[in-house]
PDB file of N, CA and C in Angstrom:
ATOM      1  N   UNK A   1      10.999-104.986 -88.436  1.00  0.00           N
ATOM      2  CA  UNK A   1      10.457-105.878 -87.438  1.00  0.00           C
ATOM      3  C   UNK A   1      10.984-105.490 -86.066  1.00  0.00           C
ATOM      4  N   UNK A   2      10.327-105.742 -85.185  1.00  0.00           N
ATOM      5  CA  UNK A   2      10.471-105.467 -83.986  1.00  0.00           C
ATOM      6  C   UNK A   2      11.136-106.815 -83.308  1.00  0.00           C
ATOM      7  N   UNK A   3      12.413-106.333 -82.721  1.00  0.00           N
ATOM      8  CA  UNK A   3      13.069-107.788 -81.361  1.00  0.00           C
ATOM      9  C   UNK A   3      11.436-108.412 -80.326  1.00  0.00           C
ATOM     10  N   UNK A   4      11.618-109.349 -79.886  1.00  0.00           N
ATOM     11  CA  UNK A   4      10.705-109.679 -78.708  1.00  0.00           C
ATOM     12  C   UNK A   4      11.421-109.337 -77.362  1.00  0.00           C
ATOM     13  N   UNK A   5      10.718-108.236 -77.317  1.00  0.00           N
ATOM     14  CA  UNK A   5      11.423-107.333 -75.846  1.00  0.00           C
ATOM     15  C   UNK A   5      10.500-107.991 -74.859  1.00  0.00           C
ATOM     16  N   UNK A   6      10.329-109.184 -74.862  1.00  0.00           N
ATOM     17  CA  UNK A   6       8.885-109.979 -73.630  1.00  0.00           C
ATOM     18  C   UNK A   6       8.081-109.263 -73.928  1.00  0.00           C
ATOM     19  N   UNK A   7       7.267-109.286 -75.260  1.00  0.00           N
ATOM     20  CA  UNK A   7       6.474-108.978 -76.139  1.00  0.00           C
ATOM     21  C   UNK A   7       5.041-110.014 -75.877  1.00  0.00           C
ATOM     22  N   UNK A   8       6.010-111.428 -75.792  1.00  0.00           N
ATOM     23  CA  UNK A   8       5.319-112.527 -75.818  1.00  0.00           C
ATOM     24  C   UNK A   8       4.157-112.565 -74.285  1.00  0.00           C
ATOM     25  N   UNK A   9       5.518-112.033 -73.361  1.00  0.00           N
ATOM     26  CA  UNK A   9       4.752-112.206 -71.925  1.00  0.00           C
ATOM     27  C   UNK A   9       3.610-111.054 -71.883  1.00  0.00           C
ATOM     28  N   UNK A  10       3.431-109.653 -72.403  1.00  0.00           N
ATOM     29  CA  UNK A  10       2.918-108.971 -72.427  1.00  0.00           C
ATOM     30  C   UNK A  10       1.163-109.522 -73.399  1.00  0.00           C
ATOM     31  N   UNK A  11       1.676-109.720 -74.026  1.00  0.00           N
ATOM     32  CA  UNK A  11       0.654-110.697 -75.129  1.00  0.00           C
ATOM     33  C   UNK A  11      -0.138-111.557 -73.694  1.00  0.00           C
ATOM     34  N   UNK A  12       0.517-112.425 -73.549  1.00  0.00           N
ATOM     35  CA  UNK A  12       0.059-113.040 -72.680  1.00  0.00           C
ATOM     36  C   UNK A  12      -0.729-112.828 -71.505  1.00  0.00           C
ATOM     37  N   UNK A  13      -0.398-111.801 -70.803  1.00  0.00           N
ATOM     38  CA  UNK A  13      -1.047-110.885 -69.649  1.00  0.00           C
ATOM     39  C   UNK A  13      -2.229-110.163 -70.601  1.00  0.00           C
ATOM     40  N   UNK A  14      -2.055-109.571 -71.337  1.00  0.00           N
ATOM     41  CA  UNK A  14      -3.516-109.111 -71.858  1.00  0.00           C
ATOM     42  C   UNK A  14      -4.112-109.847 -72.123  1.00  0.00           C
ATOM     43  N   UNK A  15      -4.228-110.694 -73.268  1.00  0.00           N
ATOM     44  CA  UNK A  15      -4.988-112.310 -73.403  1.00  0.00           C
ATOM     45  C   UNK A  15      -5.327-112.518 -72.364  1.00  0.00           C
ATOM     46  N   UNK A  16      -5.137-112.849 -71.038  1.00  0.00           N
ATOM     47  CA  UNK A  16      -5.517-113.290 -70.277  1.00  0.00           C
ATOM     48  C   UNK A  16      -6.834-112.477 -69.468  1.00  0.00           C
ATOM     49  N   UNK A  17      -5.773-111.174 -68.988  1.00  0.00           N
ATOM     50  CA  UNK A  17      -6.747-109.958 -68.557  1.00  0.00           C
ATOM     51  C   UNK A  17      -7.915-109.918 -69.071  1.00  0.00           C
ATOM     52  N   UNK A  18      -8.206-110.344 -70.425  1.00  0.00           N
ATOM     53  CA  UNK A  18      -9.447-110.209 -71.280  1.00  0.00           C
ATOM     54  C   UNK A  18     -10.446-111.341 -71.582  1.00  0.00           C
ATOM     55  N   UNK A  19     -10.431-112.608 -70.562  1.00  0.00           N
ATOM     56  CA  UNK A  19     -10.066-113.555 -71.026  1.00  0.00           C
ATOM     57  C   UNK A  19     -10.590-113.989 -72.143  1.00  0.00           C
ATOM     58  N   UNK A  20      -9.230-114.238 -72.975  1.00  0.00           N
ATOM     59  CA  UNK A  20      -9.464-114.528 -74.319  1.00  0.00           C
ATOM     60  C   UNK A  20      -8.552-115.829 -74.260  1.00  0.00           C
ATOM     61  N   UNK A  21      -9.058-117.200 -75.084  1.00  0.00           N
ATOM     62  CA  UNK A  21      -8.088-118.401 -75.068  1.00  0.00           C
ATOM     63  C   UNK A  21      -6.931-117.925 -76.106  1.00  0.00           C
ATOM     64  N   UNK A  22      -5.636-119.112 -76.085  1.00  0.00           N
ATOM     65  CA  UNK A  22      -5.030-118.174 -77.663  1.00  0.00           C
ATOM     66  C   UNK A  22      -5.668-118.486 -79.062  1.00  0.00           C
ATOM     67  N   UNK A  23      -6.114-119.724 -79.088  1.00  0.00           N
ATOM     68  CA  UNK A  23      -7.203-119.694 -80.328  1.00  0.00           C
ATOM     69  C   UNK A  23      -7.983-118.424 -80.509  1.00  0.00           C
ATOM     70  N   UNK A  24      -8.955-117.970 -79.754  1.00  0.00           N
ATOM     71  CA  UNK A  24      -9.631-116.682 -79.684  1.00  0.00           C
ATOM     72  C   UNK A  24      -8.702-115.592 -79.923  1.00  0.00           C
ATOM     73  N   UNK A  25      -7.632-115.288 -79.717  1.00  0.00           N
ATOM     74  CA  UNK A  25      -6.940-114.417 -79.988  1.00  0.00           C
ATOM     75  C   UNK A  25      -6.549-114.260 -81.451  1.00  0.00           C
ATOM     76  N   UNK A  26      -6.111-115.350 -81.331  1.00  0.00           N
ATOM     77  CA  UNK A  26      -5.190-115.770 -82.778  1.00  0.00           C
ATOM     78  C   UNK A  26      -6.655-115.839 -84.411  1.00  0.00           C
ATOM     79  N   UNK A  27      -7.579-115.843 -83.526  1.00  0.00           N
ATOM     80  CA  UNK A  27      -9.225-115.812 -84.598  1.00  0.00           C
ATOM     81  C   UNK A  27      -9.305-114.183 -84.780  1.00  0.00           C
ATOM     82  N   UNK A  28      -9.244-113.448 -83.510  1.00  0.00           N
ATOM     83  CA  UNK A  28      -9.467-112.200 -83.789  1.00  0.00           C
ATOM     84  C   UNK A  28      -8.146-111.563 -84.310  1.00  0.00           C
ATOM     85  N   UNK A  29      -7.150-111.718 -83.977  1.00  0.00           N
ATOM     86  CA  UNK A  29      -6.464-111.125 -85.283  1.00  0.00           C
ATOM     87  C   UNK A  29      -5.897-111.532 -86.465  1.00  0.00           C
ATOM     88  N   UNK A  30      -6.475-112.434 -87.064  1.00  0.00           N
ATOM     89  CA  UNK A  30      -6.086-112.706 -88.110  1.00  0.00           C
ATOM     90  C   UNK A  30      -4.799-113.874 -88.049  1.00  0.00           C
ATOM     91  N   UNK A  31      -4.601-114.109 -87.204  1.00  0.00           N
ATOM     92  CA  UNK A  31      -2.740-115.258 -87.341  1.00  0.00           C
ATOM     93  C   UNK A  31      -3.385-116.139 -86.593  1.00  0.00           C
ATOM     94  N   UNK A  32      -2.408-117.253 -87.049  1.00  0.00           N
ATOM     95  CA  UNK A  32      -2.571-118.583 -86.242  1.00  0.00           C
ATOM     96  C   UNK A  32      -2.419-118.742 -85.159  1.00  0.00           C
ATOM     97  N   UNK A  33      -3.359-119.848 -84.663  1.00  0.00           N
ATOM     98  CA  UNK A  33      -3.122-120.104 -82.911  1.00  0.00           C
ATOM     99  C   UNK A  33      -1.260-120.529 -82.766  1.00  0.00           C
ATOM    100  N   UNK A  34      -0.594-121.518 -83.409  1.00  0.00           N
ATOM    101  CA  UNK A  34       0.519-121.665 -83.550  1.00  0.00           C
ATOM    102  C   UNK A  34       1.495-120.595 -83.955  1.00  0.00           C
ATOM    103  N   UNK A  35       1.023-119.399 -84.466  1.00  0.00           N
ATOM    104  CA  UNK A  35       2.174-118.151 -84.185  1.00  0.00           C
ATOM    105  C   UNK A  35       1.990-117.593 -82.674  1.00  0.00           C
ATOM    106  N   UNK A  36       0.920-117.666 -82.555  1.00  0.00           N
ATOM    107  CA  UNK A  36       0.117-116.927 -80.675  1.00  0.00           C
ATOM    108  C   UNK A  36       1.036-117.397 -79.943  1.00  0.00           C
ATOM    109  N   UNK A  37       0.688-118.674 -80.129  1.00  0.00           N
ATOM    110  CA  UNK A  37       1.220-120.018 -78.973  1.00  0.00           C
ATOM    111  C   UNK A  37       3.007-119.874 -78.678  1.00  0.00           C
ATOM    112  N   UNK A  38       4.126-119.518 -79.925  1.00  0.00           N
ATOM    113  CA  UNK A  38       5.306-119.641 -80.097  1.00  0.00           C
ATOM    114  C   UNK A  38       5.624-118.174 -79.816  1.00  0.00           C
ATOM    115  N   UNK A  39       4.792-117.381 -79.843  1.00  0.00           N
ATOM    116  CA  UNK A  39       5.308-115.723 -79.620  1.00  0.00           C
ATOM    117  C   UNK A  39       5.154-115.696 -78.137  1.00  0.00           C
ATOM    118  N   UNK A  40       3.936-116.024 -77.615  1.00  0.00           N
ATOM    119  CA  UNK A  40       3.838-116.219 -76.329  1.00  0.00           C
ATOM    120  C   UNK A  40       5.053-116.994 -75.216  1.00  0.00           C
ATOM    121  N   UNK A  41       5.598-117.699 -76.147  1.00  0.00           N
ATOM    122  CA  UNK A  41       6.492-118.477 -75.140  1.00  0.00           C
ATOM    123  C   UNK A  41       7.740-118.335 -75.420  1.00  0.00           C
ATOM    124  N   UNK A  42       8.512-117.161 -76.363  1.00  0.00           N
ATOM    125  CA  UNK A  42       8.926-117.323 -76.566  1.00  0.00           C
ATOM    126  C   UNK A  42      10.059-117.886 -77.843  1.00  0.00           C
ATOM    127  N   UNK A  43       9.475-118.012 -78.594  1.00  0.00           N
ATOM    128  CA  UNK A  43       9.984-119.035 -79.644  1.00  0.00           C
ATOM    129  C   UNK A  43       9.806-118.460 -80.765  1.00  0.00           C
ATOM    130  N   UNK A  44       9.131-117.209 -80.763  1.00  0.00           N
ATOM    131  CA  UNK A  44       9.757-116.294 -82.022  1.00  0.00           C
ATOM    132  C   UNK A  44      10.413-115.096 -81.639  1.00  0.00           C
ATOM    133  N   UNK A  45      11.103-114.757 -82.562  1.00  0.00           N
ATOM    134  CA  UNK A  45      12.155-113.739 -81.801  1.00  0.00           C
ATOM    135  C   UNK A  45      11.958-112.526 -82.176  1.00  0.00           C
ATOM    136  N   UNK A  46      11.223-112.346 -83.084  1.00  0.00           N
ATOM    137  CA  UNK A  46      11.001-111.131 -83.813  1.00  0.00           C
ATOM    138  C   UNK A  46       9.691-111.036 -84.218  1.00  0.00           C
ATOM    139  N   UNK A  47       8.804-109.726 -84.601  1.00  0.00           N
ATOM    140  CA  UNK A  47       7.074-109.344 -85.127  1.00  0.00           C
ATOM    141  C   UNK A  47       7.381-108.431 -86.064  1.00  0.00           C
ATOM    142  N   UNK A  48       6.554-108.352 -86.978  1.00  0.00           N
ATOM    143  CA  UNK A  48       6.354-107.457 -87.822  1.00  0.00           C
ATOM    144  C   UNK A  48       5.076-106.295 -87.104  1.00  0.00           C
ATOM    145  N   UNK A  49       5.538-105.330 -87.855  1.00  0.00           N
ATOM    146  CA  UNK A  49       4.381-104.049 -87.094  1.00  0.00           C
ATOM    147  C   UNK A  49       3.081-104.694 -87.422  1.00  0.00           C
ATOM    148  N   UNK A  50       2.664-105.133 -88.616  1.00  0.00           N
ATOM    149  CA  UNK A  50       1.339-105.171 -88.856  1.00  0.00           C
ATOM    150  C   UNK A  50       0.655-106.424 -87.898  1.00  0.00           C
ATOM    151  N   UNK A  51       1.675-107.306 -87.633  1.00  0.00           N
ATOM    152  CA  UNK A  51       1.150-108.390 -86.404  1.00  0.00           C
ATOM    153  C   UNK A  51       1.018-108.114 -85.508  1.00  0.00           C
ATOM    154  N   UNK A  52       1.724-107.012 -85.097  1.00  0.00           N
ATOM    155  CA  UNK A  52       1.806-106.360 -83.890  1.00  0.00           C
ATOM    156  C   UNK A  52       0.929-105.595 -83.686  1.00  0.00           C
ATOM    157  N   UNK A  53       0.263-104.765 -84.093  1.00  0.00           N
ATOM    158  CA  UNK A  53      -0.999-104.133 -84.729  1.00  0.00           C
ATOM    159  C   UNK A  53      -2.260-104.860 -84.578  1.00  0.00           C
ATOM    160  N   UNK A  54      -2.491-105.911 -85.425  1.00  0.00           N
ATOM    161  CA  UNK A  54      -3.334-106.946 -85.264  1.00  0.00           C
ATOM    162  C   UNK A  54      -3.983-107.235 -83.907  1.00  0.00           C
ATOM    163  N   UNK A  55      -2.925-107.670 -83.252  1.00  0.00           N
ATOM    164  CA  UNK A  55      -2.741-108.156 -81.900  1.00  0.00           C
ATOM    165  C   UNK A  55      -3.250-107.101 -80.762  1.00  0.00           C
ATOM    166  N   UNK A  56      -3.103-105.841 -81.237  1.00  0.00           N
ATOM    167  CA  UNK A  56      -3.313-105.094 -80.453  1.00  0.00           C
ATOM    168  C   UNK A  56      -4.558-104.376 -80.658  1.00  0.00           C
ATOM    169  N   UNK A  57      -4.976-104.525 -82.078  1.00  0.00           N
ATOM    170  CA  UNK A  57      -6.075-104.180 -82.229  1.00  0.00           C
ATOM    171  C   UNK A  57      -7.120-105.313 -81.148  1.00  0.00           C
ATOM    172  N   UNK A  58      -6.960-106.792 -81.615  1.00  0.00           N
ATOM    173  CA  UNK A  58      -7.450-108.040 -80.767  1.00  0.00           C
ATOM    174  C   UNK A  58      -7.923-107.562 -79.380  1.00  0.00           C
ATOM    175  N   UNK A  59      -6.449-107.116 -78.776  1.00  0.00           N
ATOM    176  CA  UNK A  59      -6.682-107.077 -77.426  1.00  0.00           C
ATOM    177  C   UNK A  59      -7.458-105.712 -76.807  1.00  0.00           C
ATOM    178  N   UNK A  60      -7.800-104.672 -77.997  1.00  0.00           N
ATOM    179  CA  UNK A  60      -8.122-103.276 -77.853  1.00  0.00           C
ATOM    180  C   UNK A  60      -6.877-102.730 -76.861  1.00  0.00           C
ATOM    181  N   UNK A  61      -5.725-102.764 -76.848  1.00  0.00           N
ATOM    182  CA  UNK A  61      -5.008-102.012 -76.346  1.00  0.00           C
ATOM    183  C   UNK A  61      -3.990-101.186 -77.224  1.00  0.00           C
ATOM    184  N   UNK A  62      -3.049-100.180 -76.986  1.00  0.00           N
ATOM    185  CA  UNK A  62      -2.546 -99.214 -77.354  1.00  0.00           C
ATOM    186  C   UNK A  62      -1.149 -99.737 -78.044  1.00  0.00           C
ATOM    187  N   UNK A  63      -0.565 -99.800 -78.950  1.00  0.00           N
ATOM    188  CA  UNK A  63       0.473-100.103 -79.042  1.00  0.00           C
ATOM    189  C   UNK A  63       1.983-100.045 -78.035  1.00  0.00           C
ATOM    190  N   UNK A  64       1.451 -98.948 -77.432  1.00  0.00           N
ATOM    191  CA  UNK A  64       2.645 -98.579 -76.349  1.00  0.00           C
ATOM    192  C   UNK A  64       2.588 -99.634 -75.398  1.00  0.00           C
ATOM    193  N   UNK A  65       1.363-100.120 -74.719  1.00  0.00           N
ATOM    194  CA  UNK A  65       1.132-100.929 -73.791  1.00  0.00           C
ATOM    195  C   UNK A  65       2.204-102.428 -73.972  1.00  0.00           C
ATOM    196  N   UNK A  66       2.506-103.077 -75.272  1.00  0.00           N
ATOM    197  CA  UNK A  66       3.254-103.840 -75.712  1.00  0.00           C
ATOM    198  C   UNK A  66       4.636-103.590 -75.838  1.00  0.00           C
ATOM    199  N   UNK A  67       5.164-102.273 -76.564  1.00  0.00           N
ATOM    200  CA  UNK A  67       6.333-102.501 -77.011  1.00  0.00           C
ATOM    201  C   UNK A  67       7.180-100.851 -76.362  1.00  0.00           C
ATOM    202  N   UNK A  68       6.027-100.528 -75.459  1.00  0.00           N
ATOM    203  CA  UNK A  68       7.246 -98.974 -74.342  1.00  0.00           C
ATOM    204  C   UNK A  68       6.651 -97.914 -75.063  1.00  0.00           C
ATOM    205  N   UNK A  69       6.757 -97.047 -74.392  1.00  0.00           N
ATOM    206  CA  UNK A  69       6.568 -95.420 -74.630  1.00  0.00           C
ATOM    207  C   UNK A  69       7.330 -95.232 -75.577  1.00  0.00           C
ATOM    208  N   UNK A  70       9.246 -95.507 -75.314  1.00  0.00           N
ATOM    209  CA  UNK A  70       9.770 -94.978 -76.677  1.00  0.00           C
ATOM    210  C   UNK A  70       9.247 -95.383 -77.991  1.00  0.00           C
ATOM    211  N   UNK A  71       8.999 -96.233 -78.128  1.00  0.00           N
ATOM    212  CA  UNK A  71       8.945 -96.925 -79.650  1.00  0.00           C
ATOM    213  C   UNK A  71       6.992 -96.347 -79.912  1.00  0.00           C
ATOM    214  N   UNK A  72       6.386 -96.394 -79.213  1.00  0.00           N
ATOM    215  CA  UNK A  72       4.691 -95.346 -79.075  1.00  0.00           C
ATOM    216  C   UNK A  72       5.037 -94.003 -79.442  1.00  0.00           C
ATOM    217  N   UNK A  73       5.911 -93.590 -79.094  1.00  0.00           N
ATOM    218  CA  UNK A  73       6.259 -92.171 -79.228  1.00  0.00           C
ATOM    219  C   UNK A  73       6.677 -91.629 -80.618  1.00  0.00           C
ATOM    220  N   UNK A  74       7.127 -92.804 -81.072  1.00  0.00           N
ATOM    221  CA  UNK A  74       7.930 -92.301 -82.137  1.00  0.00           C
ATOM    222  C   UNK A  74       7.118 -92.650 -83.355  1.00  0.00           C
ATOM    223  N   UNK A  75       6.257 -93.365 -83.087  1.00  0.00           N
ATOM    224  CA  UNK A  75       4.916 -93.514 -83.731  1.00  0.00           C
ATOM    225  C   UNK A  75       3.636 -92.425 -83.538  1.00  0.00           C
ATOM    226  N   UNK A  76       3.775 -91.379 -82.716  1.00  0.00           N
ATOM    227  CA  UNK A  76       3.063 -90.924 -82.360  1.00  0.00           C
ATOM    228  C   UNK A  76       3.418 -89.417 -82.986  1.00  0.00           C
ATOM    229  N   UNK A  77       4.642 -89.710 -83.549  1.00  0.00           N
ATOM    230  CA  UNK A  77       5.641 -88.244 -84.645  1.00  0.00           C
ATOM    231  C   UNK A  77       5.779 -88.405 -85.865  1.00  0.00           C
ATOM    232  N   UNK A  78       4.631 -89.571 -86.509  1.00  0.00           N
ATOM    233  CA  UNK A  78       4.300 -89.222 -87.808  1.00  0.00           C
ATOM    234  C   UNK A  78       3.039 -88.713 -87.808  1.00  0.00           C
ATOM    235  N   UNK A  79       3.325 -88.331 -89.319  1.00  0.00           N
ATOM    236  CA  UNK A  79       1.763 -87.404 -89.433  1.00  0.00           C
ATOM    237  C   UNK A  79       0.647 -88.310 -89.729  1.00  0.00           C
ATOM    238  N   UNK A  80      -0.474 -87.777 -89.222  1.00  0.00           N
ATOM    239  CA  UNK A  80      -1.690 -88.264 -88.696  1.00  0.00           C
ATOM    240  C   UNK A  80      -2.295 -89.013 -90.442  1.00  0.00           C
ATOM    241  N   UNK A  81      -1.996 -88.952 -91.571  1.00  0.00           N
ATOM    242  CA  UNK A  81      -2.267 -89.481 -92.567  1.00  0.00           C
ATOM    243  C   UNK A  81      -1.541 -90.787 -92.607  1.00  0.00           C
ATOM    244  N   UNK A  82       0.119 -90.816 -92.085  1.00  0.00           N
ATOM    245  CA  UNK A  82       0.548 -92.112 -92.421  1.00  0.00           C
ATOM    246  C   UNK A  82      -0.026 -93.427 -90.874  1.00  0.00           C
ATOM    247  N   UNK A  83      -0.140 -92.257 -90.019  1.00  0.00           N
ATOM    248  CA  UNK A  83      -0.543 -93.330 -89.268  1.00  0.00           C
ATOM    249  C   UNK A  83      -2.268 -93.803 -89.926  1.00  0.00           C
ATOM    250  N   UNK A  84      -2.973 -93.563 -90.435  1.00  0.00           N
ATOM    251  CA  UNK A  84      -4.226 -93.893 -90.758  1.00  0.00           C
ATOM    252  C   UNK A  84      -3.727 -95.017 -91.598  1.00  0.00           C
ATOM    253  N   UNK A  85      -2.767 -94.684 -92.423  1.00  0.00           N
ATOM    254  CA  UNK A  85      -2.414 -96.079 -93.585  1.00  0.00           C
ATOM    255  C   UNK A  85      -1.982 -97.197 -92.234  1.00  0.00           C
ATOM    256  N   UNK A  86      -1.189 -96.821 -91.717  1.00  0.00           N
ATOM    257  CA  UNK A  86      -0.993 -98.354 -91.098  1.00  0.00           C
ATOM    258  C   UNK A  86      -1.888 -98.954 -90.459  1.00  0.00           C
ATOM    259  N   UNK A  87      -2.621 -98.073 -89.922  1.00  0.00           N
ATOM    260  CA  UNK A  87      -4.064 -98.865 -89.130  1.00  0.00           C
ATOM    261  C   UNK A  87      -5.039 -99.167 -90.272  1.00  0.00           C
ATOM    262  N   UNK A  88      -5.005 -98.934 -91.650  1.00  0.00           N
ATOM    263  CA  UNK A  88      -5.724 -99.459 -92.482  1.00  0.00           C
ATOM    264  C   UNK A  88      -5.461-100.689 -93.515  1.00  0.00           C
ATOM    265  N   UNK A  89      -3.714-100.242 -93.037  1.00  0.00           N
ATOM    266  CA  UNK A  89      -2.635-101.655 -93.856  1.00  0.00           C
ATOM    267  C   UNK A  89      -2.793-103.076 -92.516  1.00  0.00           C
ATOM    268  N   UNK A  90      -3.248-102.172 -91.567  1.00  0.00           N
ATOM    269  CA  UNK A  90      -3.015-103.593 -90.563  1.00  0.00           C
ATOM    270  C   UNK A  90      -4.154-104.552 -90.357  1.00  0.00           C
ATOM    271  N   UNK A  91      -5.268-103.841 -91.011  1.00  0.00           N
ATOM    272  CA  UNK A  91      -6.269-104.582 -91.320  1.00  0.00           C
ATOM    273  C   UNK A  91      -6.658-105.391 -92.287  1.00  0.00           C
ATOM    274  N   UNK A  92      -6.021-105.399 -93.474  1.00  0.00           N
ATOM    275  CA  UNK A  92      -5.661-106.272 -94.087  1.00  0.00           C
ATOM    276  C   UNK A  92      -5.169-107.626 -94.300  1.00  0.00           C
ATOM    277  N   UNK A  93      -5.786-108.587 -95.061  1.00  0.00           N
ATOM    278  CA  UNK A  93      -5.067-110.007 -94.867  1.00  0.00           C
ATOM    279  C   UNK A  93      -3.806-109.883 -95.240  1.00  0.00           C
ATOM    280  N   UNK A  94      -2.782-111.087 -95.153  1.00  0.00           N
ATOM    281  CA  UNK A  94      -1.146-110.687 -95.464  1.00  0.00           C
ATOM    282  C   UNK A  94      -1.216-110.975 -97.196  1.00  0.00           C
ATOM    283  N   UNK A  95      -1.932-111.393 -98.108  1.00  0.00           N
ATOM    284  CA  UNK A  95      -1.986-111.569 -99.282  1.00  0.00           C
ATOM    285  C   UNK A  95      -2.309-110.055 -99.986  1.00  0.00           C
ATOM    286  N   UNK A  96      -3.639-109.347 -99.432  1.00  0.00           N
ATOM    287  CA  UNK A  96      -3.810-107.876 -99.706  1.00  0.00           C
ATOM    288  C   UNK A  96      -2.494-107.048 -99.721  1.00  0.00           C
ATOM    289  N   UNK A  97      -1.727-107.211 -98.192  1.00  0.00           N
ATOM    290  CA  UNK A  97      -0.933-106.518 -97.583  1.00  0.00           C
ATOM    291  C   UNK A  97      -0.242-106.225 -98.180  1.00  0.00           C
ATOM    292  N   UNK A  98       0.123-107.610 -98.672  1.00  0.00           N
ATOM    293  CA  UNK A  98       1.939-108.166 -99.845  1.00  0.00           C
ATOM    294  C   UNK A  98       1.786-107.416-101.215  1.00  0.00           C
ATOM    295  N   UNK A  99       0.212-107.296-101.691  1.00  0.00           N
ATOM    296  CA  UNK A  99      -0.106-107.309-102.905  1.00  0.00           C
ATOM    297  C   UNK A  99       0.120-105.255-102.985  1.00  0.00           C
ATOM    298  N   UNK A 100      -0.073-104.850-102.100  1.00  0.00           N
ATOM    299  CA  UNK A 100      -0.534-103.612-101.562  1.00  0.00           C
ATOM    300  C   UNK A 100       1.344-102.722-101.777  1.00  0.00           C
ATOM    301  N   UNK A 101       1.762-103.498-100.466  1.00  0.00           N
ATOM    302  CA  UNK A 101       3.134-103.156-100.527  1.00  0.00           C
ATOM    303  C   UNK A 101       4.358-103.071-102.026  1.00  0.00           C
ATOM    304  N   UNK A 102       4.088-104.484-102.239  1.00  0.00           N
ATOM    305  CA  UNK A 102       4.759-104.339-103.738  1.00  0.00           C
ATOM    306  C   UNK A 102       4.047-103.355-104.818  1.00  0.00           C
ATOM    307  N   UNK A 103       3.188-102.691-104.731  1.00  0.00           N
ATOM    308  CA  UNK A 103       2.676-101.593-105.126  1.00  0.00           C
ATOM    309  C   UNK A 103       3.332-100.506-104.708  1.00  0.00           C
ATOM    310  N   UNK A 104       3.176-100.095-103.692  1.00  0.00           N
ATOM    311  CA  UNK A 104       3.841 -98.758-103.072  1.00  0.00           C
ATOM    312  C   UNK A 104       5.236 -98.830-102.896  1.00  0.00           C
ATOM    313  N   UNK A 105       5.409 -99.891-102.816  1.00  0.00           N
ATOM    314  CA  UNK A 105       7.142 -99.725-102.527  1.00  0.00           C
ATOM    315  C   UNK A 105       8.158 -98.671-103.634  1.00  0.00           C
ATOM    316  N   UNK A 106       8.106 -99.598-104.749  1.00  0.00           N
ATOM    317  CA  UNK A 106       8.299 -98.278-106.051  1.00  0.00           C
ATOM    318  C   UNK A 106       8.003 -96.708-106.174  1.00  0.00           C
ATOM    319  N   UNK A 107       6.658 -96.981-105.822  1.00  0.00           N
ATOM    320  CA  UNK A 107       6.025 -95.424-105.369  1.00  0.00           C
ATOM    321  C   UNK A 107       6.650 -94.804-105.003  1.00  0.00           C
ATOM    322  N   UNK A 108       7.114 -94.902-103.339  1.00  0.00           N
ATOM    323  CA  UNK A 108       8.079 -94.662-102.371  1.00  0.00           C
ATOM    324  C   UNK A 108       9.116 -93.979-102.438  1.00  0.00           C
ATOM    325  N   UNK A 109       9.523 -95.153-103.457  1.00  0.00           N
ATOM    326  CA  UNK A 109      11.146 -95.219-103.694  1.00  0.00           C
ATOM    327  C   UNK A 109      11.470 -93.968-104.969  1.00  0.00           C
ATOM    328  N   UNK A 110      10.546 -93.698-105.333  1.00  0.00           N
ATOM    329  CA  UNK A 110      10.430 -92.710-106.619  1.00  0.00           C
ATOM    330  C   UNK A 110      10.461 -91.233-106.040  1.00  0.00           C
ATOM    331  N   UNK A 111      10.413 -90.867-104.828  1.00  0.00           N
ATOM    332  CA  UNK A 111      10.313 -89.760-104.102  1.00  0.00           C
ATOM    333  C   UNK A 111      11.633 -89.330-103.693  1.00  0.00           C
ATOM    334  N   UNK A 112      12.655 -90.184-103.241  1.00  0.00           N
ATOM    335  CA  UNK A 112      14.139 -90.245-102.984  1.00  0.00           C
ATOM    336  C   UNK A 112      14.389 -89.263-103.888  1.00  0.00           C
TER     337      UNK A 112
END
């Protein structure tokens, strides 16, 4: 999970830029207006990538635009197959996601 590096305020400035209400936001990516509303202001302290994702898919902007060049960058130094899984894991509801993950996790872990 990612800290809220004013994640929230950034959220916020695009939402807006676009104008999108946070209901509308929170419709297009998949999460509640009440996670929108508490990330936005503050009041959660931490995101998971795939919300983060979501969100950014929502707003059509770049992941970097939210969370800095470094942390874009370093996403930008895996190979072009795993990034396709996450943009295909991030489209997913969180029940798929969960169901998905506890699948692969083992997988994963079998490669060590």
């Amino acid at each position: 999970m990612y800290e809220n590096l004013n994640i929230g305020n950034e959220i916020r400035y695009f939402r807006i830029k676009r104008n999108l209400s946070q209901e509308k936001l929170a419709e297009k990516s998949n999460l509640s207006l009440n996670f929108i509303s508490k990330l936005e202001t503050g009041r959660i302290s931490n995101i998971s990538l795939n919300k983060l994702l979501n969100i950014c898919n929502a707003l059509n902007i770049p992941l970097g635009k939210l969370v800095g060049d470094d942390i874009a960058k370093s996403f930008s130094e895996l190979p072009p197959s795993t990034i396709e899984l996450i943009k295909v894991m991030s489209k997913l509801n969180y029940s798929k996601l969960e169901q998905i993950s506890r699948d692969l996790i083992p997988l994963i872990k079998d490669f060590d």
